[in-house]
N, C-alpha and C. Protein backbone atom coordinates (compact mmCIF):
# COMPACT_ATOMS: atom_id res chain seq x y z
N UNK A 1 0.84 -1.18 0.00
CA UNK A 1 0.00 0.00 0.00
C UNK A 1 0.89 1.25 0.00
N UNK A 2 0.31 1.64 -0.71
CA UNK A 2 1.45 3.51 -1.11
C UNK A 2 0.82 4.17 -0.16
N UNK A 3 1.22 5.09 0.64
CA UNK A 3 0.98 6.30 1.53
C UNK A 3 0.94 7.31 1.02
N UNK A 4 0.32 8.08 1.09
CA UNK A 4 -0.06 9.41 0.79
C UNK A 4 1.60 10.75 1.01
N UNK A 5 1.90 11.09 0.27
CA UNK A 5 3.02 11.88 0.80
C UNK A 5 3.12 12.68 2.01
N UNK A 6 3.95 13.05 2.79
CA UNK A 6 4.06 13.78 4.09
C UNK A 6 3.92 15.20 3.76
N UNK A 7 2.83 15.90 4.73
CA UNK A 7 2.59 17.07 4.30
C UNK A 7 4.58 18.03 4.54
N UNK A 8 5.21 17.62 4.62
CA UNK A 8 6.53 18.40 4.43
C UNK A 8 6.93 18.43 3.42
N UNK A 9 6.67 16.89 2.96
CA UNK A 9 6.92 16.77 1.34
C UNK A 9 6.14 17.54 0.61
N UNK A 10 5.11 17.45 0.53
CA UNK A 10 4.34 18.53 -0.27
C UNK A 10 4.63 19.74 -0.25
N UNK A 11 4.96 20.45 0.92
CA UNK A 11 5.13 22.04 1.27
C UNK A 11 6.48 22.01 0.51
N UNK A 12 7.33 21.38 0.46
CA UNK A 12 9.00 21.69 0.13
C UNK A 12 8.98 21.65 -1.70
N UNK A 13 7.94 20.62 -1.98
CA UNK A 13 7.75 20.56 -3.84
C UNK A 13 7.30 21.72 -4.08
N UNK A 14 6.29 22.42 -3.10
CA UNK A 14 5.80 23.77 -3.66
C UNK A 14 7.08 24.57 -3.48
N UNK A 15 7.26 24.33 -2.21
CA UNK A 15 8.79 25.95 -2.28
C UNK A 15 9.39 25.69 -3.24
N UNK A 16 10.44 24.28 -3.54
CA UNK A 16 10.97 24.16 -4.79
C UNK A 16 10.45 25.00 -5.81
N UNK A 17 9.53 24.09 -6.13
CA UNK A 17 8.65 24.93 -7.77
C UNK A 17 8.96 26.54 -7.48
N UNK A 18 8.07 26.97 -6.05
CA UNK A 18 8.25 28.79 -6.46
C UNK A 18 9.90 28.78 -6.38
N UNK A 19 10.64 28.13 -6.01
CA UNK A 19 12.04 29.05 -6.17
C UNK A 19 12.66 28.47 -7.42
N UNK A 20 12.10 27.72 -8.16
CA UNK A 20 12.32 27.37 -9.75
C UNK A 20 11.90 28.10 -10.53
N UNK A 21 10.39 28.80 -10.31
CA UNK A 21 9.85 29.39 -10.88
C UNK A 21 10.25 30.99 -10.45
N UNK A 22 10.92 31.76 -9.60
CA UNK A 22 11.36 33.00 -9.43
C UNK A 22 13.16 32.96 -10.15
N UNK A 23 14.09 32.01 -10.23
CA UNK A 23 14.97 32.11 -11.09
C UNK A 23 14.82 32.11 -12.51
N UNK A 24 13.28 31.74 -12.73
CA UNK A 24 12.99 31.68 -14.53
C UNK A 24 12.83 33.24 -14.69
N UNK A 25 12.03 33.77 -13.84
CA UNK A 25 11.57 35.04 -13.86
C UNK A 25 12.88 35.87 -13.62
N UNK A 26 14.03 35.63 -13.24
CA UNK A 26 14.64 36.57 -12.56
C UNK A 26 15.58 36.67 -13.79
N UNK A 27 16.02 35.46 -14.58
CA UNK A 27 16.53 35.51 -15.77
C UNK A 27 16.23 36.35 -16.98
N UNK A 28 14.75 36.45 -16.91
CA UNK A 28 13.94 36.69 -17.80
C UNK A 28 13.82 36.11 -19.00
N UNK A 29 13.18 34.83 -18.31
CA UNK A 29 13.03 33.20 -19.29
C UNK A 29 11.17 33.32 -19.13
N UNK A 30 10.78 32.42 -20.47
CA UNK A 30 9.23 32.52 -20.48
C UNK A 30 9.62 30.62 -20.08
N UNK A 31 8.43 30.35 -19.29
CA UNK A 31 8.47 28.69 -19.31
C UNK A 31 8.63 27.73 -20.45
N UNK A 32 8.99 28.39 -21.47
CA UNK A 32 8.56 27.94 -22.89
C UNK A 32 10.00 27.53 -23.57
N UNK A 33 11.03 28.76 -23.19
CA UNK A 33 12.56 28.84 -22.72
C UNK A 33 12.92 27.90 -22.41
N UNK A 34 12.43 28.15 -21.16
CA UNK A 34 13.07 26.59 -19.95
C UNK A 34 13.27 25.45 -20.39
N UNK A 35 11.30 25.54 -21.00
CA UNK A 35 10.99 23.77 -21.57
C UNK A 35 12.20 23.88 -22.39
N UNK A 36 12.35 24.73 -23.60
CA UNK A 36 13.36 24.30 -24.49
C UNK A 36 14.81 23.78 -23.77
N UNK A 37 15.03 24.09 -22.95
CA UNK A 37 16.71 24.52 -23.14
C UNK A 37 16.67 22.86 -22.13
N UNK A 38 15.42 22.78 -21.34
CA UNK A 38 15.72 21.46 -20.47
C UNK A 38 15.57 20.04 -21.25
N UNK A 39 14.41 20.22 -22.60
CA UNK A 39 14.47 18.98 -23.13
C UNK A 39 13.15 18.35 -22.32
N UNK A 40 11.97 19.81 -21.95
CA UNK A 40 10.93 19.02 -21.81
C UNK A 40 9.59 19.78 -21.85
N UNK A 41 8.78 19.76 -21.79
CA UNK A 41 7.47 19.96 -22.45
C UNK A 41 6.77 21.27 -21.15
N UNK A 42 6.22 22.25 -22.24
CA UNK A 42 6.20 23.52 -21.05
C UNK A 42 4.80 23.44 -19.71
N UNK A 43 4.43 22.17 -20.72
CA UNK A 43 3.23 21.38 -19.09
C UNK A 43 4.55 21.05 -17.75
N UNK A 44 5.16 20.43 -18.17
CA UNK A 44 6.06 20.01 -17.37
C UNK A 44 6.74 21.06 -16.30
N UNK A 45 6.95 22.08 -16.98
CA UNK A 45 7.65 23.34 -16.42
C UNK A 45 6.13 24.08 -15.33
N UNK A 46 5.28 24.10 -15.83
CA UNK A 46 4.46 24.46 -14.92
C UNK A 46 3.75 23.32 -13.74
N UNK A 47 3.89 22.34 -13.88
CA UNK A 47 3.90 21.52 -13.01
C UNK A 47 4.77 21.66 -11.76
N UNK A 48 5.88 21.67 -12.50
CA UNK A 48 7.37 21.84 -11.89
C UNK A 48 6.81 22.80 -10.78
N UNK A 49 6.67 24.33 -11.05
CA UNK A 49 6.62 25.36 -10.66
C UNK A 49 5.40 25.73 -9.35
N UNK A 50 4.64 24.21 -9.72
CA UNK A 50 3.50 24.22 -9.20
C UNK A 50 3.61 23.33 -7.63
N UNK A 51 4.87 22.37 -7.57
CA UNK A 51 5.15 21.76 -6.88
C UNK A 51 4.30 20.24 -6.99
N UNK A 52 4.22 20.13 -8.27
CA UNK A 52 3.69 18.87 -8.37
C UNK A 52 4.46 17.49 -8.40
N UNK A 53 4.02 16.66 -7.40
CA UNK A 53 5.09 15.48 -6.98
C UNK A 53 5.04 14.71 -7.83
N UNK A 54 4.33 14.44 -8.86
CA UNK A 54 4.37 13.68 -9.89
C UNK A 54 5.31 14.01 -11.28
N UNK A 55 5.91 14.85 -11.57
CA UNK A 55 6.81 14.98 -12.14
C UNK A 55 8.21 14.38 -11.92
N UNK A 56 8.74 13.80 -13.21
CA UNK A 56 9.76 13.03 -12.64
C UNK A 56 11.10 13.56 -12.51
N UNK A 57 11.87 13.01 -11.83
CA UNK A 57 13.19 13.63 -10.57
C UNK A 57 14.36 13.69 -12.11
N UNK A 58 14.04 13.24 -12.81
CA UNK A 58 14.98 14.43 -14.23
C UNK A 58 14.34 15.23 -14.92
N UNK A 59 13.54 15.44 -14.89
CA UNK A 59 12.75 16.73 -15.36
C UNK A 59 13.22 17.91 -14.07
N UNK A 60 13.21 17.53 -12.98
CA UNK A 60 13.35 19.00 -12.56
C UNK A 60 14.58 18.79 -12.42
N UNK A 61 15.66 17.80 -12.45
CA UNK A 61 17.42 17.76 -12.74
C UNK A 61 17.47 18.86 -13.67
N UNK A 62 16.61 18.14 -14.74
CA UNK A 62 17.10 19.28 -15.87
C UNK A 62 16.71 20.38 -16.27
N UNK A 63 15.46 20.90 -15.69
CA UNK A 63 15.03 22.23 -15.36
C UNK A 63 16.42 22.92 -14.79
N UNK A 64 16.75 22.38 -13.25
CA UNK A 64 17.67 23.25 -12.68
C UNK A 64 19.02 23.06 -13.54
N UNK A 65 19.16 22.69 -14.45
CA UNK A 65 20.43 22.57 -15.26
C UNK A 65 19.84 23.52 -16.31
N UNK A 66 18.82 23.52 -16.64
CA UNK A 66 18.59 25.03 -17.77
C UNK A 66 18.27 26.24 -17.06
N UNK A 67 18.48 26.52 -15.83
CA UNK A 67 18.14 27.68 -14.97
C UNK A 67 19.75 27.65 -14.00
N UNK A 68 20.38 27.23 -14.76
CA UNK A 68 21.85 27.03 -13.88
C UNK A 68 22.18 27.12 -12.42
N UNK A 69 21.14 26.59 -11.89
CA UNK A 69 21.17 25.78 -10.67
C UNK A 69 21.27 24.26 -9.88
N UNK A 70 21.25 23.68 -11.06
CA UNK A 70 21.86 22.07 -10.92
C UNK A 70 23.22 21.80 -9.60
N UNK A 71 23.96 22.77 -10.03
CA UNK A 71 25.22 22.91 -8.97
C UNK A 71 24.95 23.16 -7.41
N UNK A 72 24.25 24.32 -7.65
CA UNK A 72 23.68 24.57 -6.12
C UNK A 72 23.15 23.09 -5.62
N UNK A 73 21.62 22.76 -6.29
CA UNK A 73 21.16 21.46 -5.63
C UNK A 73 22.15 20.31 -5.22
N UNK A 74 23.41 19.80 -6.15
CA UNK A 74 24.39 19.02 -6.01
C UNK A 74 25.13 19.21 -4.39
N UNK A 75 25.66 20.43 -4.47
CA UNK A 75 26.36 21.17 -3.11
C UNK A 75 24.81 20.83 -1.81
N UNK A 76 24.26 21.59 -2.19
CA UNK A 76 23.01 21.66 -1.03
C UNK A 76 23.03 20.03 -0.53
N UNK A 77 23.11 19.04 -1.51
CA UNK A 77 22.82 17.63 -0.57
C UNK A 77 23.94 16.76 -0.33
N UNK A 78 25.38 17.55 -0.69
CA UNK A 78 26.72 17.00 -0.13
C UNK A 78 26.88 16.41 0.90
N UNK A 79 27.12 15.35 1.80
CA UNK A 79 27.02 15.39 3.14
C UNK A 79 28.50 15.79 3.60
N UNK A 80 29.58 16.10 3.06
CA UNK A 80 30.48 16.30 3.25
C UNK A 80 30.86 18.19 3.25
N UNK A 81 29.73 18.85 3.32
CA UNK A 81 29.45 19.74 3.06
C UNK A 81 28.94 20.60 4.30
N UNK A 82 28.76 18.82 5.31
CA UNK A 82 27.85 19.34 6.38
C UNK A 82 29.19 19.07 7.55
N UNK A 83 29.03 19.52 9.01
CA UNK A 83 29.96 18.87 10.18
C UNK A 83 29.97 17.78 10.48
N UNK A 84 28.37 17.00 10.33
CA UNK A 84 28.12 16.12 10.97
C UNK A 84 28.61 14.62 9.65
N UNK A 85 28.94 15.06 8.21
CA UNK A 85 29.29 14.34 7.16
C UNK A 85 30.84 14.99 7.44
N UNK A 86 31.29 15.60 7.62
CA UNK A 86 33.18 15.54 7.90
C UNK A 86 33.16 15.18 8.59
N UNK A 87 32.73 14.85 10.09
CA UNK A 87 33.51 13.98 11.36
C UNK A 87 32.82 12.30 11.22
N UNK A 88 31.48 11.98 10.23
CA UNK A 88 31.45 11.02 10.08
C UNK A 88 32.62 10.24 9.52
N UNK A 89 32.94 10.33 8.20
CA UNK A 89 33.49 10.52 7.09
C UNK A 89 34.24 9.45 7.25
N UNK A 90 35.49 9.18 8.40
CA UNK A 90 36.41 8.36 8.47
C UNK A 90 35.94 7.40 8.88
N UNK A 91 34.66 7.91 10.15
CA UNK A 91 34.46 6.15 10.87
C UNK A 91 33.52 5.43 9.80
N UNK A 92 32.55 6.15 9.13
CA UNK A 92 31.62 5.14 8.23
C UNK A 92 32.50 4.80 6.93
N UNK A 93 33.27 5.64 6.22
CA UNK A 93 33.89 5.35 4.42
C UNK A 93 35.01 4.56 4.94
N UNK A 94 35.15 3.08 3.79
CA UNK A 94 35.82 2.32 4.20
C UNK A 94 37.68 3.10 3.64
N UNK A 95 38.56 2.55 4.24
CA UNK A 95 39.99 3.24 4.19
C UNK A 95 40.59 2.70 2.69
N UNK A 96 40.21 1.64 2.50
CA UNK A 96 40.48 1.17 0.67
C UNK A 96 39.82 0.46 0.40
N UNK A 97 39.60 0.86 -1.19
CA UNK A 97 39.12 -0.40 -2.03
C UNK A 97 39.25 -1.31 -2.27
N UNK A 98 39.02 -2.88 -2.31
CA UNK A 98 39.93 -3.65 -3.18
C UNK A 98 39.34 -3.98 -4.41
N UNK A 99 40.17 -4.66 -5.37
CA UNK A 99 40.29 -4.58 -6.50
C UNK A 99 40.02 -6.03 -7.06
């Protein structure tokens, strides 16, 4: 049985979307732009924008890669980025590979 998404989840797809949708604007991109440059359909882009969870997780990859924010999102979920991912770091990642 599928569960209904967590209302956090929902609230954070909407912020997403509006802060997807205020870098289109801030560029001064029409959603139509976007669609083009991401390689997807300008329903999609307003979905996106809309915080709709049904859109799939490369569509808005590649939204934020045609709104040149792909990088940010990458950095934002680094865990090595965080204190608690540098002092992990040594005791959980193993010390070598083998081959």
């Amino acid at each position: 049985m599928i569960r209904p998404p967590a209302a956090k989840v929902v609230r954070s797809a909407a912020t997403i979307g509006e802060q997807l949708g205020a870098w289109r604007r801030l560029q001064g991109l029409t959603a139509q732009q976007v669609a083009e440059r991401a390689g997807v359909g300008r329903a999609t882009i307003t979905k996106i924008e809309a915080g709709d969870l049904g859109v799939g997780f490369g569509a808005v990859l590649a939204v934020a890669r045609a709104l040149d924010v792909l990088d940010r999102i990458v950095t934002a979920t680094d865990p090595y980025e965080t204190d608690l991912g540098r002092a992990r770091a040594d005791q959980i990642l193993p010390k070598r590979v083998r081959s």
